[in-house]
PDB file of N, CA and C in Angstrom:
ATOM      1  N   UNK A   1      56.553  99.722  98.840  1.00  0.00           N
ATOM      2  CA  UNK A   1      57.648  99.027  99.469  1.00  0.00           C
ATOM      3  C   UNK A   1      57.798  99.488 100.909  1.00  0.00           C
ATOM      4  N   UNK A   2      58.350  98.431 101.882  1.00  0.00           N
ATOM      5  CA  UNK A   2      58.405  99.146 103.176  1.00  0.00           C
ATOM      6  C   UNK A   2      59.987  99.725 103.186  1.00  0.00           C
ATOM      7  N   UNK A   3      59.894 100.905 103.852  1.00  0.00           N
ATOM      8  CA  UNK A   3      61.062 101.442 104.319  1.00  0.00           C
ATOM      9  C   UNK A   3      61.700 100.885 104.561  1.00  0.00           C
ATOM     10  N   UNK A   4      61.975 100.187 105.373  1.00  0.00           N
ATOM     11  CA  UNK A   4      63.608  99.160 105.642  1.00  0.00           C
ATOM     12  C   UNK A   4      63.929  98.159 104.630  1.00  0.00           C
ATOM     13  N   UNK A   5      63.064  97.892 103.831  1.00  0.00           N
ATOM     14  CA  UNK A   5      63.448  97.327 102.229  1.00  0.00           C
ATOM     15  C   UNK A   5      64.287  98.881 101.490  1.00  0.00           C
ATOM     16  N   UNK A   6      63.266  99.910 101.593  1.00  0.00           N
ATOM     17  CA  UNK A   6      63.873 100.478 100.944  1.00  0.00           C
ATOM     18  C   UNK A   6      65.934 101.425 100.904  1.00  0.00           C
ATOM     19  N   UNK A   7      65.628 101.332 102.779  1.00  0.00           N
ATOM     20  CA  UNK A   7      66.909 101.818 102.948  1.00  0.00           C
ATOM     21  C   UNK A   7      67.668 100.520 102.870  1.00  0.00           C
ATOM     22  N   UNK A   8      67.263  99.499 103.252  1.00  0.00           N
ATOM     23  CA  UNK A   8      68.771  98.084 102.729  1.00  0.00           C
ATOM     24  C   UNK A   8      69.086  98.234 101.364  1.00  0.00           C
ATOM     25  N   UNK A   9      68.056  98.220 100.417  1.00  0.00           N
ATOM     26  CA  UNK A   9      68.827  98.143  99.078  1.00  0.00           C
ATOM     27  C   UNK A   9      69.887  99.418  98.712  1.00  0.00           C
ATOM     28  N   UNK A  10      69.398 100.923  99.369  1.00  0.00           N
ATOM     29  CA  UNK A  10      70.112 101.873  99.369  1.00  0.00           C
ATOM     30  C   UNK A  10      71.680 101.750  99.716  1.00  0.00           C
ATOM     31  N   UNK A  11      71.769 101.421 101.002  1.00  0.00           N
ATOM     32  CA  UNK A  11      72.727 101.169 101.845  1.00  0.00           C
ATOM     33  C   UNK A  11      73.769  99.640 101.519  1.00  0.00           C
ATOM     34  N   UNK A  12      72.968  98.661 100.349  1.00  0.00           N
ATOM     35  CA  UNK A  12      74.004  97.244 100.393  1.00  0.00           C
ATOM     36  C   UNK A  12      74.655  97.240  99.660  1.00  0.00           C
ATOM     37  N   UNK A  13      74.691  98.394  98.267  1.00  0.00           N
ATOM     38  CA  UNK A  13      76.654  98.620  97.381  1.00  0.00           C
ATOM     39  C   UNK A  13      77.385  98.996  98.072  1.00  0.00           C
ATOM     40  N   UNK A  14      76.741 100.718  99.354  1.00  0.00           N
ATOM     41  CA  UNK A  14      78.076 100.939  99.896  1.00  0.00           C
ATOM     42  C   UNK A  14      78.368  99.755 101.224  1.00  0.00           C
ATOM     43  N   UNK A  15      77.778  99.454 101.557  1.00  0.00           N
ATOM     44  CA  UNK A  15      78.492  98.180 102.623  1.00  0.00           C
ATOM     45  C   UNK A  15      79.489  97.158 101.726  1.00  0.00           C
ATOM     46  N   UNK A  16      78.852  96.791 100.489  1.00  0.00           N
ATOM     47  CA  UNK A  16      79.495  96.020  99.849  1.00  0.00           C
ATOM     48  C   UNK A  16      80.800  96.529  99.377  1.00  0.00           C
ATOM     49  N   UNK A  17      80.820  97.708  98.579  1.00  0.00           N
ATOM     50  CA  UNK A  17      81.846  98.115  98.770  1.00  0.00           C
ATOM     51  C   UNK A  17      83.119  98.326  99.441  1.00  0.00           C
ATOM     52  N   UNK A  18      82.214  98.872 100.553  1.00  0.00           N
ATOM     53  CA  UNK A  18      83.016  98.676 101.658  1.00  0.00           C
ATOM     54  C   UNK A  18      84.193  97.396 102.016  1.00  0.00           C
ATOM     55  N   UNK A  19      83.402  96.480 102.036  1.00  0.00           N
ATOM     56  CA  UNK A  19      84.061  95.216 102.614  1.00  0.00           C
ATOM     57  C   UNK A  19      84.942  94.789 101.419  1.00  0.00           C
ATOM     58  N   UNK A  20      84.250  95.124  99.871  1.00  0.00           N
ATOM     59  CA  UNK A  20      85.394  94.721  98.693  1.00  0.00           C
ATOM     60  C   UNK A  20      86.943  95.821  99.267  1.00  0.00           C
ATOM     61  N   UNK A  21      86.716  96.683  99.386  1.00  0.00           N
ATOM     62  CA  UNK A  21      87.749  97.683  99.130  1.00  0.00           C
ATOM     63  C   UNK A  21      88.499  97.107 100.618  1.00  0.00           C
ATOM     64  N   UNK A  22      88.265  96.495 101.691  1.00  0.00           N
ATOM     65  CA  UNK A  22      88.686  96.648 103.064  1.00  0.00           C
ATOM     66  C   UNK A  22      89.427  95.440 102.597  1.00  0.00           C
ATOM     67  N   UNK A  23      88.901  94.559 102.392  1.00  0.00           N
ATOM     68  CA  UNK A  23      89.733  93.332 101.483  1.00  0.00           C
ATOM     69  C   UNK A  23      90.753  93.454 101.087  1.00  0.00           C
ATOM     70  N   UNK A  24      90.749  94.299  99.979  1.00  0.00           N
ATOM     71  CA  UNK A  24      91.952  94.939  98.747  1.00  0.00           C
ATOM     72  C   UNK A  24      93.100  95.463  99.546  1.00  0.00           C
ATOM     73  N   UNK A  25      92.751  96.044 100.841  1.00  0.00           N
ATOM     74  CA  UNK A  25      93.794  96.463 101.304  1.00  0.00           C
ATOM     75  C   UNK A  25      94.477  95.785 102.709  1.00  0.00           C
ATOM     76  N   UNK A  26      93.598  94.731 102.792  1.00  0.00           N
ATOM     77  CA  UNK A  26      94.260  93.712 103.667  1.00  0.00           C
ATOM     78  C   UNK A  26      95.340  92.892 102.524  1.00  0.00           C
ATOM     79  N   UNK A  27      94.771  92.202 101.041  1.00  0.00           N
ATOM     80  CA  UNK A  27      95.511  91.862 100.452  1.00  0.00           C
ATOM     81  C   UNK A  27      96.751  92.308 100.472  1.00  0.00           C
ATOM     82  N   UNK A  28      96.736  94.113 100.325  1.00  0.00           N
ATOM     83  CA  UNK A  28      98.112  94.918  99.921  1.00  0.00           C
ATOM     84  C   UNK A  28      98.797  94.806 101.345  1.00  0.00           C
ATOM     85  N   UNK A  29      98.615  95.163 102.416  1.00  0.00           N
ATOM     86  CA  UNK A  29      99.080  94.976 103.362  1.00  0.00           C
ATOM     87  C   UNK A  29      99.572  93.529 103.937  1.00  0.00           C
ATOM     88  N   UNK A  30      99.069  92.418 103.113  1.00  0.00           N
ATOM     89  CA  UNK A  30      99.608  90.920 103.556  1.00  0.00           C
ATOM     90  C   UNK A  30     101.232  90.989 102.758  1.00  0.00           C
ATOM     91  N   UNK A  31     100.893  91.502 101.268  1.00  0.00           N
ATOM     92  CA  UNK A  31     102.065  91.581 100.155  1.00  0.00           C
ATOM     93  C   UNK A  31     103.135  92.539 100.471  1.00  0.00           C
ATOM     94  N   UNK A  32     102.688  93.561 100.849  1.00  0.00           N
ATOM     95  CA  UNK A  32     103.815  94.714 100.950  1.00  0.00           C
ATOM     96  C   UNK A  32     103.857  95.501 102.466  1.00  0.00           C
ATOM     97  N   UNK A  33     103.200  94.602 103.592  1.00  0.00           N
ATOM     98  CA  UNK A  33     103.662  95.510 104.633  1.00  0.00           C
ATOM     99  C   UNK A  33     102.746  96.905 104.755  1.00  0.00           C
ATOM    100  N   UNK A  34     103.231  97.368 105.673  1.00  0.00           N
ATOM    101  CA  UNK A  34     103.096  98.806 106.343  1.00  0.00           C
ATOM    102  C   UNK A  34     102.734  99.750 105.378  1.00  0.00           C
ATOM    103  N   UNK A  35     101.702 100.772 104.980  1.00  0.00           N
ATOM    104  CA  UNK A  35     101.694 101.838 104.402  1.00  0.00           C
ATOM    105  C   UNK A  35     101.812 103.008 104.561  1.00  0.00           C
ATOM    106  N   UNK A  36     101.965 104.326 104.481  1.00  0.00           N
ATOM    107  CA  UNK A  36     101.821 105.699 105.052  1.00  0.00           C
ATOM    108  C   UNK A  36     101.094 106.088 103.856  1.00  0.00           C
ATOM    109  N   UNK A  37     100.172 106.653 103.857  1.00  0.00           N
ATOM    110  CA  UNK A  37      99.439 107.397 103.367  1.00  0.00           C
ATOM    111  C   UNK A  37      99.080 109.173 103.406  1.00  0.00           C
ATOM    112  N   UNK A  38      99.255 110.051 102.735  1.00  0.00           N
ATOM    113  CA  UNK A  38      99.436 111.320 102.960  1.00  0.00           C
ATOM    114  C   UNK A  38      98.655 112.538 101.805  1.00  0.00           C
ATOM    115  N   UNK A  39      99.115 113.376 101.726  1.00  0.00           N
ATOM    116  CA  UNK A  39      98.974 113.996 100.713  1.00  0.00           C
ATOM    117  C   UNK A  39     100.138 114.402 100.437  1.00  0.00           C
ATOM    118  N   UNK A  40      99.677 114.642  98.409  1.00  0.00           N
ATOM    119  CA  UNK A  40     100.902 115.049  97.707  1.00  0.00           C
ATOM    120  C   UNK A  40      99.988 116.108  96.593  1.00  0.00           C
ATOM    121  N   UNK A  41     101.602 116.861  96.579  1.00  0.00           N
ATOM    122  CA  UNK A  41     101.114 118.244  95.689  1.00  0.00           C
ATOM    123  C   UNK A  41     101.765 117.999  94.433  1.00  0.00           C
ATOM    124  N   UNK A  42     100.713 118.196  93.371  1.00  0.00           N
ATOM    125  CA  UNK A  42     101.454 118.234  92.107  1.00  0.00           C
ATOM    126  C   UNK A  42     101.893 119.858  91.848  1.00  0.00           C
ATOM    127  N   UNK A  43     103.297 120.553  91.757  1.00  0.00           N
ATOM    128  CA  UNK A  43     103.006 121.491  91.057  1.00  0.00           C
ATOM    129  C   UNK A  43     102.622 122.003  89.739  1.00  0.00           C
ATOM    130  N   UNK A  44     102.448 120.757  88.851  1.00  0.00           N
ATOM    131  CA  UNK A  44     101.810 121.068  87.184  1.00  0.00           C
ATOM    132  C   UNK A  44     100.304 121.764  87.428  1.00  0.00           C
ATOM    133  N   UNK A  45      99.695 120.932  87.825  1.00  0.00           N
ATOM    134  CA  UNK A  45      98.126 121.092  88.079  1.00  0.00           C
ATOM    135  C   UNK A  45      97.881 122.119  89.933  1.00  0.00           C
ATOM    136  N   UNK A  46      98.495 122.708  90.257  1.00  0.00           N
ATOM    137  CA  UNK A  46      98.408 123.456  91.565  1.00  0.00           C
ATOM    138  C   UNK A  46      97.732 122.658  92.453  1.00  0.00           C
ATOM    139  N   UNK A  47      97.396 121.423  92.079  1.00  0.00           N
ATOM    140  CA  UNK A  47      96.033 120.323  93.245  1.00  0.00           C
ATOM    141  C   UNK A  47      96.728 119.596  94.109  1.00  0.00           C
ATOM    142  N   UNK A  48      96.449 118.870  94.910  1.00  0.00           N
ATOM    143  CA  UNK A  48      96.992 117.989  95.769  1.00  0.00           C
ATOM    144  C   UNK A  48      95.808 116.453  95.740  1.00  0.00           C
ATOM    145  N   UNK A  49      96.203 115.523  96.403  1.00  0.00           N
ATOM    146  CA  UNK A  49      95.847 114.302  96.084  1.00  0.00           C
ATOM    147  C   UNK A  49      95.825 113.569  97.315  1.00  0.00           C
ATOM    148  N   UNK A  50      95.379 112.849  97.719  1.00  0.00           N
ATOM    149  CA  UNK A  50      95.839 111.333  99.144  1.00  0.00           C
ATOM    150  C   UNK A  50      96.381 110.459  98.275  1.00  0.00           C
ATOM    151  N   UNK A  51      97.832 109.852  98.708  1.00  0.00           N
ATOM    152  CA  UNK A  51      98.059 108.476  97.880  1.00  0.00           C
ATOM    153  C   UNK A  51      98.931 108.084  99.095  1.00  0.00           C
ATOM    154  N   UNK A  52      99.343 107.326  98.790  1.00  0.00           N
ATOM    155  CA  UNK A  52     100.881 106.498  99.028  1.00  0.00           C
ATOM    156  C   UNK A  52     101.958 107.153  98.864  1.00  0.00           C
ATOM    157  N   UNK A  53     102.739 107.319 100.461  1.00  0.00           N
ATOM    158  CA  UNK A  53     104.161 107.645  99.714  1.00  0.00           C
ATOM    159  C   UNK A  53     104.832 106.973 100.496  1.00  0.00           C
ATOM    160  N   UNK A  54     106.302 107.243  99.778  1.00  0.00           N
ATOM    161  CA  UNK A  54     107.459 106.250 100.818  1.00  0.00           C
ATOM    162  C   UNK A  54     107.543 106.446 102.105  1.00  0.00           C
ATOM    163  N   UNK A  55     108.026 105.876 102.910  1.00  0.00           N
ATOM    164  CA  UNK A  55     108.504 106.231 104.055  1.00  0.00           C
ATOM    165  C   UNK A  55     109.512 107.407 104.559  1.00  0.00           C
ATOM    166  N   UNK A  56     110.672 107.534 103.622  1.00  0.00           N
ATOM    167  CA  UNK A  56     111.531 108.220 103.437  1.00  0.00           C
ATOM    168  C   UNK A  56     111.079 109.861 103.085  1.00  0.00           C
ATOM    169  N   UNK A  57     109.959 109.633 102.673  1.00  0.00           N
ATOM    170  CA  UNK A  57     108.732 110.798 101.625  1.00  0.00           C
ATOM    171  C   UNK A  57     108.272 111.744 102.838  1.00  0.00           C
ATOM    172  N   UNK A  58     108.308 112.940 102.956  1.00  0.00           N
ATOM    173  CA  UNK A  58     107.153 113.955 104.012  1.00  0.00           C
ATOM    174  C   UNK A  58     105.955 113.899 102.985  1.00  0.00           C
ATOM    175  N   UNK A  59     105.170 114.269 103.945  1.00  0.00           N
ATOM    176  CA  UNK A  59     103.745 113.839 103.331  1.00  0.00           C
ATOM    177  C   UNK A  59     103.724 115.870 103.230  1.00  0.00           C
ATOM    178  N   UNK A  60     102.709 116.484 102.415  1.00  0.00           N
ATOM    179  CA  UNK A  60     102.320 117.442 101.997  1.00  0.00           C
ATOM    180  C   UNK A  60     101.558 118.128 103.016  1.00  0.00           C
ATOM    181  N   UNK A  61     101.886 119.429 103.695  1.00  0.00           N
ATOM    182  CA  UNK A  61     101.447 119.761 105.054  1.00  0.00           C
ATOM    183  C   UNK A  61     100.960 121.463 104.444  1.00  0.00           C
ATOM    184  N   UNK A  62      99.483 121.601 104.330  1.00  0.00           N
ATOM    185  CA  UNK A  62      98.684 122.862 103.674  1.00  0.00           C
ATOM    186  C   UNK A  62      99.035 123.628 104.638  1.00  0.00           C
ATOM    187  N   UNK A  63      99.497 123.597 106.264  1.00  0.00           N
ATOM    188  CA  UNK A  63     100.155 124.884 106.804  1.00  0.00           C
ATOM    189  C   UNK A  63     101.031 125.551 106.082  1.00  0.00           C
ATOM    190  N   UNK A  64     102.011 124.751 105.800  1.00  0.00           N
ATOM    191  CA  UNK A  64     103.253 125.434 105.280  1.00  0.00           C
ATOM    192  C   UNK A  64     103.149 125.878 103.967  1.00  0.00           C
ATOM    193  N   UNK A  65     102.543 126.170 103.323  1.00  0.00           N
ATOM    194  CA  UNK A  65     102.244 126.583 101.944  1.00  0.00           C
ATOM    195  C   UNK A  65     101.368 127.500 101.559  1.00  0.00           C
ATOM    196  N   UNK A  66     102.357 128.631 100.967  1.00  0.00           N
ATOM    197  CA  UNK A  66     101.834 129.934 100.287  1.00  0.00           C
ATOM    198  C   UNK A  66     101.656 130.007  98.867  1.00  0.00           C
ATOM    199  N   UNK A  67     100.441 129.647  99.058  1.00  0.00           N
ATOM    200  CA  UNK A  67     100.564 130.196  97.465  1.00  0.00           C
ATOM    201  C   UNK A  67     100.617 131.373  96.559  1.00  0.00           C
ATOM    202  N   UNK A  68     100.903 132.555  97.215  1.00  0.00           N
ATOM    203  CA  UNK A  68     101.597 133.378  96.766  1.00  0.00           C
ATOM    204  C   UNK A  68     102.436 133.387  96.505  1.00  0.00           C
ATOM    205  N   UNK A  69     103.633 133.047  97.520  1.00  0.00           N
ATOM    206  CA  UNK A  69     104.853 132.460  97.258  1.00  0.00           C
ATOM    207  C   UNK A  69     105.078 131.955  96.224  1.00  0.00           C
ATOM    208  N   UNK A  70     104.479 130.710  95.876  1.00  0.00           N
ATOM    209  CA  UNK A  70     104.301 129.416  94.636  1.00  0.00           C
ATOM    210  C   UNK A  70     104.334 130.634  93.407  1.00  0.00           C
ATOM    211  N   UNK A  71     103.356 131.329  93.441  1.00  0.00           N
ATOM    212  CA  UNK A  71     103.138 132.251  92.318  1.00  0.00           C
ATOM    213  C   UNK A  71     104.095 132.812  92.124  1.00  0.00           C
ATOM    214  N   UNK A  72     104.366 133.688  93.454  1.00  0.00           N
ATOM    215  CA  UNK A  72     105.943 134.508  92.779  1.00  0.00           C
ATOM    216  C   UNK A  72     107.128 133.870  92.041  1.00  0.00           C
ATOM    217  N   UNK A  73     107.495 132.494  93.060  1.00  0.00           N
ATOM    218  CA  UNK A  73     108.378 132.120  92.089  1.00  0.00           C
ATOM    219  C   UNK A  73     108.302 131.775  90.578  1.00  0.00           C
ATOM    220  N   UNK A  74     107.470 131.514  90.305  1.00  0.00           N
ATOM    221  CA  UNK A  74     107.122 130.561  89.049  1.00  0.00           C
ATOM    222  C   UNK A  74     107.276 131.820  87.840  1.00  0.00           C
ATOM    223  N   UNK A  75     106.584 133.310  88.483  1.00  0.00           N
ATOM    224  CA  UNK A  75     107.028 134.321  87.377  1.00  0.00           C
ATOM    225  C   UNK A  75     108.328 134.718  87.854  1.00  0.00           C
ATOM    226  N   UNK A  76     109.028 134.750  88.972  1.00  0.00           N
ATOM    227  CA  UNK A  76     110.663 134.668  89.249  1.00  0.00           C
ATOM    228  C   UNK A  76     111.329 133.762  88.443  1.00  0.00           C
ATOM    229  N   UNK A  77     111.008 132.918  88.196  1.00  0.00           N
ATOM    230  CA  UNK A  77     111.589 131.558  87.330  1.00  0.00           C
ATOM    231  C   UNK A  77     111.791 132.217  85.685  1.00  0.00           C
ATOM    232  N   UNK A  78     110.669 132.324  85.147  1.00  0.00           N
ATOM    233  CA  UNK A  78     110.083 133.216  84.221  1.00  0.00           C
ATOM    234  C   UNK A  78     111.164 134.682  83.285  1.00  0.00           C
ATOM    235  N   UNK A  79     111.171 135.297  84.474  1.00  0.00           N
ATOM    236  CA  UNK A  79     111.914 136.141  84.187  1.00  0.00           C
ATOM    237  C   UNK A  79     113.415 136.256  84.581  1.00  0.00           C
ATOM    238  N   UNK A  80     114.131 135.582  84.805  1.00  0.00           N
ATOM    239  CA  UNK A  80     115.478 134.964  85.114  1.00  0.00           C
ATOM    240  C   UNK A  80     115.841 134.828  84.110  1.00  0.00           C
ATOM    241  N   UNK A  81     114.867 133.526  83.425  1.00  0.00           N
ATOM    242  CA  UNK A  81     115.100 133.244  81.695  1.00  0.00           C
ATOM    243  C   UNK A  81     115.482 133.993  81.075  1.00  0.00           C
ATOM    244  N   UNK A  82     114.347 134.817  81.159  1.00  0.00           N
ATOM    245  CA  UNK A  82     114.048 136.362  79.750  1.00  0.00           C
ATOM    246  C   UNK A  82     115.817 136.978  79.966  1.00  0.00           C
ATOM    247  N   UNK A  83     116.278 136.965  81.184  1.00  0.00           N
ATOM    248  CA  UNK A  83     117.462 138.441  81.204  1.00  0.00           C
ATOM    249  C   UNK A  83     118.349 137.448  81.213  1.00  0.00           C
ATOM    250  N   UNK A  84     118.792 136.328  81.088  1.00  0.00           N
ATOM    251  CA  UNK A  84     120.215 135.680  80.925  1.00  0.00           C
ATOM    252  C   UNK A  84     120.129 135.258  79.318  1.00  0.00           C
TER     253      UNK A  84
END
Protein backbone atom coordinates (compact mmCIF):
# COMPACT_ATOMS: atom_id res chain seq x y z
CA UNK A 1 0.00 0.00 0.00
CA UNK A 2 1.30 3.52 -0.54
CA UNK A 3 1.85 5.62 2.44
CA UNK A 4 -0.59 8.32 2.01
CA UNK A 5 -3.27 5.56 1.60
CA UNK A 6 -1.93 4.35 4.51
CA UNK A 7 -1.87 7.49 6.79
CA UNK A 8 -5.60 8.69 5.33
CA UNK A 9 -7.22 5.63 6.49
CA UNK A 10 -5.27 6.14 9.90
CA UNK A 11 -6.16 9.68 10.30
CA UNK A 12 -10.23 9.55 8.71
CA UNK A 13 -12.15 8.24 12.25
CA UNK A 14 -10.26 10.86 14.07
CA UNK A 15 -11.18 13.68 11.54
CA UNK A 16 -14.47 12.10 11.43
CA UNK A 17 -14.87 12.19 14.73
CA UNK A 18 -13.87 15.18 15.02
CA UNK A 19 -16.42 16.91 12.90
CA UNK A 20 -19.27 14.36 14.54
CA UNK A 21 -18.41 15.64 18.02
CA UNK A 22 -17.90 19.56 16.70
CA UNK A 23 -21.48 19.14 15.44
CA UNK A 24 -22.88 17.81 18.80
CA UNK A 25 -21.75 20.77 20.29
CA UNK A 26 -22.85 23.31 17.90
CA UNK A 27 -26.28 21.45 18.31
CA UNK A 28 -25.92 22.04 22.30
CA UNK A 29 -24.90 25.44 21.93
CA UNK A 30 -27.90 26.33 19.28
CA UNK A 31 -30.37 24.67 22.31
CA UNK A 32 -28.88 25.92 25.43
CA UNK A 33 -26.61 28.86 24.81
CA UNK A 34 -23.26 29.65 26.32
CA UNK A 35 -21.24 26.94 28.20
CA UNK A 36 -18.38 27.14 30.87
CA UNK A 37 -16.59 24.28 31.10
CA UNK A 38 -14.08 23.51 34.04
CA UNK A 39 -12.99 21.07 36.34
CA UNK A 40 -14.71 19.43 39.20
CA UNK A 41 -13.55 17.49 42.23
CA UNK A 42 -15.35 14.64 43.50
CA UNK A 43 -14.48 14.21 47.13
CA UNK A 44 -15.80 10.36 47.22
CA UNK A 45 -13.27 9.18 44.66
CA UNK A 46 -10.26 12.02 45.51
CA UNK A 47 -10.29 12.53 41.26
CA UNK A 48 -11.31 15.42 39.44
CA UNK A 49 -13.04 15.49 35.97
CA UNK A 50 -13.70 18.40 32.92
CA UNK A 51 -17.50 18.80 32.63
CA UNK A 52 -19.97 21.47 32.64
CA UNK A 53 -20.77 23.64 35.32
CA UNK A 54 -23.13 26.45 36.06
CA UNK A 55 -22.30 29.74 35.74
CA UNK A 56 -22.96 30.59 39.26
CA UNK A 57 -20.39 27.31 39.89
CA UNK A 58 -16.25 28.15 40.47
CA UNK A 59 -14.67 25.80 38.45
CA UNK A 60 -11.98 23.54 40.54
CA UNK A 61 -8.52 25.41 40.76
CA UNK A 62 -5.42 22.46 41.67
CA UNK A 63 -3.49 25.65 43.12
CA UNK A 64 -5.58 25.93 45.91
CA UNK A 65 -5.69 22.45 47.09
CA UNK A 66 -3.90 20.47 49.74
CA UNK A 67 -4.25 17.40 49.97
CA UNK A 68 -2.97 17.00 53.11
CA UNK A 69 -5.26 19.22 54.35
CA UNK A 70 -8.20 17.05 52.59
CA UNK A 71 -6.62 14.17 54.59
CA UNK A 72 -6.48 15.79 57.84
CA UNK A 73 -9.83 16.74 57.85
CA UNK A 74 -11.53 13.68 56.84
CA UNK A 75 -9.64 11.81 59.98
CA UNK A 76 -10.66 15.26 61.96
CA UNK A 77 -14.18 14.46 60.87
CA UNK A 78 -13.56 10.87 62.04
CA UNK A 79 -12.63 11.48 65.30
CA UNK A 80 -15.08 14.26 66.42
CA UNK A 81 -17.56 11.36 65.95
CA UNK A 82 -15.68 8.83 68.12
CA UNK A 83 -15.58 11.62 71.32
CA UNK A 84 -19.18 13.12 71.15
Amino acid sequence: MEARLIAIMLLAPFALLFIYLGMQEYQRYKTEGRAKYGLVYDEETGTTHVTGIAEDEAGYDPNEFDPGDHNQRKIKDETDGDRA
